[in-house]
N, C-alpha and C. Protein backbone atom coordinates (compact mmCIF):
# COMPACT_ATOMS: atom_id res chain seq x y z
N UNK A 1 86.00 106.93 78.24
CA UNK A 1 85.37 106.18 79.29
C UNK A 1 84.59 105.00 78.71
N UNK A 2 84.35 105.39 77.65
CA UNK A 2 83.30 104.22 77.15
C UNK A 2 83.86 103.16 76.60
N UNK A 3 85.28 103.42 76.06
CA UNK A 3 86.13 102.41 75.52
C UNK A 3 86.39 101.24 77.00
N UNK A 4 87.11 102.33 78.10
CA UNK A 4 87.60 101.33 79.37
C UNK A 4 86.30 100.53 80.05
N UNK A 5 84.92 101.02 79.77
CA UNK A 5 84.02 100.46 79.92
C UNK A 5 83.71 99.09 79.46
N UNK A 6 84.05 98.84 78.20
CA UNK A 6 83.92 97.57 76.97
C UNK A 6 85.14 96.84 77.55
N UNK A 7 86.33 97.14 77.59
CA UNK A 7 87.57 96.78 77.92
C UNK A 7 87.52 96.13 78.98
N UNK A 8 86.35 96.67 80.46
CA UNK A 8 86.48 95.98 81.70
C UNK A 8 85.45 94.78 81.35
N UNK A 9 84.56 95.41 80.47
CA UNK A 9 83.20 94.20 80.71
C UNK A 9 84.01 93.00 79.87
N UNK A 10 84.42 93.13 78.85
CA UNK A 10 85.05 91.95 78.14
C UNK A 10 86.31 90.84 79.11
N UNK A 11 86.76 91.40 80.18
CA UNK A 11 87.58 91.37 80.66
C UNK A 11 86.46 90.49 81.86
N UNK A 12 85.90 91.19 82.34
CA UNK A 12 84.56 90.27 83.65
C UNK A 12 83.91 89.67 83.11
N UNK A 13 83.58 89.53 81.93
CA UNK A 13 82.58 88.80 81.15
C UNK A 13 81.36 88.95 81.18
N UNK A 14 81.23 89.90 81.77
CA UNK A 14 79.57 90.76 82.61
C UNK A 14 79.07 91.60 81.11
N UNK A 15 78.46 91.09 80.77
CA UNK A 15 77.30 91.53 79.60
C UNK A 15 75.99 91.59 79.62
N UNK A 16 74.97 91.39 80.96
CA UNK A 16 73.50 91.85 80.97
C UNK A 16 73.46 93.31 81.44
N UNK A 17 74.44 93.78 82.23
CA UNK A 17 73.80 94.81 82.76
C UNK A 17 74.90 95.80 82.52
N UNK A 18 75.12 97.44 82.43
CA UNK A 18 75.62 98.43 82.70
C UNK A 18 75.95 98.74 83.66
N UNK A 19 77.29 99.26 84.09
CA UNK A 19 77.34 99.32 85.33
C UNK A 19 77.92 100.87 84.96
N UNK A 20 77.83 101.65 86.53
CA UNK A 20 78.00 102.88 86.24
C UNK A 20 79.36 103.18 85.96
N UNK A 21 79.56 104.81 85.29
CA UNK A 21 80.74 104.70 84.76
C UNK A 21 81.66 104.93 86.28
N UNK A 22 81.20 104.87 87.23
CA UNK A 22 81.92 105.15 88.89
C UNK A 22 82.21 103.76 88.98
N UNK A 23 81.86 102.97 88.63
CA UNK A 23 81.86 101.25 89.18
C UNK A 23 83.10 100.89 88.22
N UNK A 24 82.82 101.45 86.71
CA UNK A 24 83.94 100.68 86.34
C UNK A 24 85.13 101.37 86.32
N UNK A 25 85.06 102.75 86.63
CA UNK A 25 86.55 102.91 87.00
C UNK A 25 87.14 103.00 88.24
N UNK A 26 86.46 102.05 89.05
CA UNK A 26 87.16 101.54 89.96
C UNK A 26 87.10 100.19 90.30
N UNK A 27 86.75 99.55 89.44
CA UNK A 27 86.98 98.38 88.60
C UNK A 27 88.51 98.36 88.31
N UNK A 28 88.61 99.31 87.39
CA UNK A 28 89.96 99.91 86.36
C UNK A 28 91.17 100.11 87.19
N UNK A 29 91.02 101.04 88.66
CA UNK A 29 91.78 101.31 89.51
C UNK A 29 92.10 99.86 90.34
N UNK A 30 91.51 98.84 90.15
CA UNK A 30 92.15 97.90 90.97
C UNK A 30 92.53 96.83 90.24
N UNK A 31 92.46 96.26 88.79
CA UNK A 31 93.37 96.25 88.40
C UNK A 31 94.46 96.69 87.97
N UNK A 32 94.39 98.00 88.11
CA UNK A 32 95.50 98.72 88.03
C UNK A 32 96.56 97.96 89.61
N UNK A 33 95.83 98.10 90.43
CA UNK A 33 96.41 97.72 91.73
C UNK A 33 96.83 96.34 91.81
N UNK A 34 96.49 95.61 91.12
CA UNK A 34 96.93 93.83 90.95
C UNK A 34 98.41 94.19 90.41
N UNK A 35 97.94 95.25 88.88
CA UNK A 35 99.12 94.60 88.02
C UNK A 35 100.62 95.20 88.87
N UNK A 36 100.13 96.14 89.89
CA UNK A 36 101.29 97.00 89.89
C UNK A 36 102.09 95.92 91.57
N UNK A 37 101.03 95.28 92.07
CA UNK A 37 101.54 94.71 92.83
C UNK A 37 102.56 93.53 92.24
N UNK A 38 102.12 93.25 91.43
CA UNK A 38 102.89 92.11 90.45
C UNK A 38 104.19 92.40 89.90
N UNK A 39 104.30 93.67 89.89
CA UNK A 39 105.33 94.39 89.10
C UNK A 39 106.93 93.79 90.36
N UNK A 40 107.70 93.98 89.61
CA UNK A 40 108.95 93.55 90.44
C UNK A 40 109.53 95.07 90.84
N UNK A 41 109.61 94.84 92.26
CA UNK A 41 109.93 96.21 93.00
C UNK A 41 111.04 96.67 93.03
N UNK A 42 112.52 95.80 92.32
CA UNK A 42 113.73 95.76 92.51
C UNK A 42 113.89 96.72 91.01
N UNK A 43 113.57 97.72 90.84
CA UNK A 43 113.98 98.56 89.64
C UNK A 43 115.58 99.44 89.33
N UNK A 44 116.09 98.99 88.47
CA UNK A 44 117.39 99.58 88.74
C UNK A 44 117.34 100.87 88.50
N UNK A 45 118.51 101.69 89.64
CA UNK A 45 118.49 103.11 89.95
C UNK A 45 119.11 103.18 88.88
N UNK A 46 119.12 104.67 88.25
CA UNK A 46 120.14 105.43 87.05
C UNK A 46 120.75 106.18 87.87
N UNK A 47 122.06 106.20 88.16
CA UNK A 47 123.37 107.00 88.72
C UNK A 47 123.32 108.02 87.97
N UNK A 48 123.49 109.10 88.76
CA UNK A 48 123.70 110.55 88.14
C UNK A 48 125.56 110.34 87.93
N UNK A 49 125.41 111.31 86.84
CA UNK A 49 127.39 111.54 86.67
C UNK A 49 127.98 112.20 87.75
N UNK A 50 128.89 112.10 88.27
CA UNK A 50 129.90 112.81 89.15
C UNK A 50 129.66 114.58 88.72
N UNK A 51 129.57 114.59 89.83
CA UNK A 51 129.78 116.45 89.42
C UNK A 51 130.99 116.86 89.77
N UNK A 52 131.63 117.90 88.54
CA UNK A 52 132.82 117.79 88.45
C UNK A 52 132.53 119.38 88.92
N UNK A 53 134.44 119.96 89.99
CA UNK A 53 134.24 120.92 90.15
C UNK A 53 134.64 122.12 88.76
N UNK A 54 133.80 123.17 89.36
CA UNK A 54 133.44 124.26 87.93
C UNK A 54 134.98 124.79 87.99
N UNK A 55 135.91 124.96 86.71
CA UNK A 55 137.48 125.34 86.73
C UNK A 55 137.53 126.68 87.30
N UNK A 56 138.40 126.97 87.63
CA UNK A 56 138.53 128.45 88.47
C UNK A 56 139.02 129.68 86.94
N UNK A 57 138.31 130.62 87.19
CA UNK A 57 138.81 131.58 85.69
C UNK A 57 139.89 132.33 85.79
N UNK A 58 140.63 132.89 85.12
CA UNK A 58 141.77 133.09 85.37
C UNK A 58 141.76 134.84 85.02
């Protein structure tokens, strides 16, 4: 916590005051929410293989 703490303030540039560790991780949670809006929504699907039928035993 204390790392994402340094990480947000360096990031806001906010260096007089402490803010609680509730403030900055939701700080954290909304850039989380920028970057993911940014993200391109068109992700290509992975096709499963054909399922083949199981051979009959003899």
């Amino acid at each position: 916590m204390d790392k994402l703490h340094t990480v947000i303030q360096s990031i806001s540039g906010e260096t007089k005051s402490k803010p609680a560790h509730l403030t900055v991780f939701r700080e954290f949670l909304a850039h989380l929410e920028k970057i993911q809006h940014k993200a391109p929504k068109t992700a290509a699907r992975v096709q499963k293989p054909a399922r083949r039928k199981p051979k009959r035993a003899k």
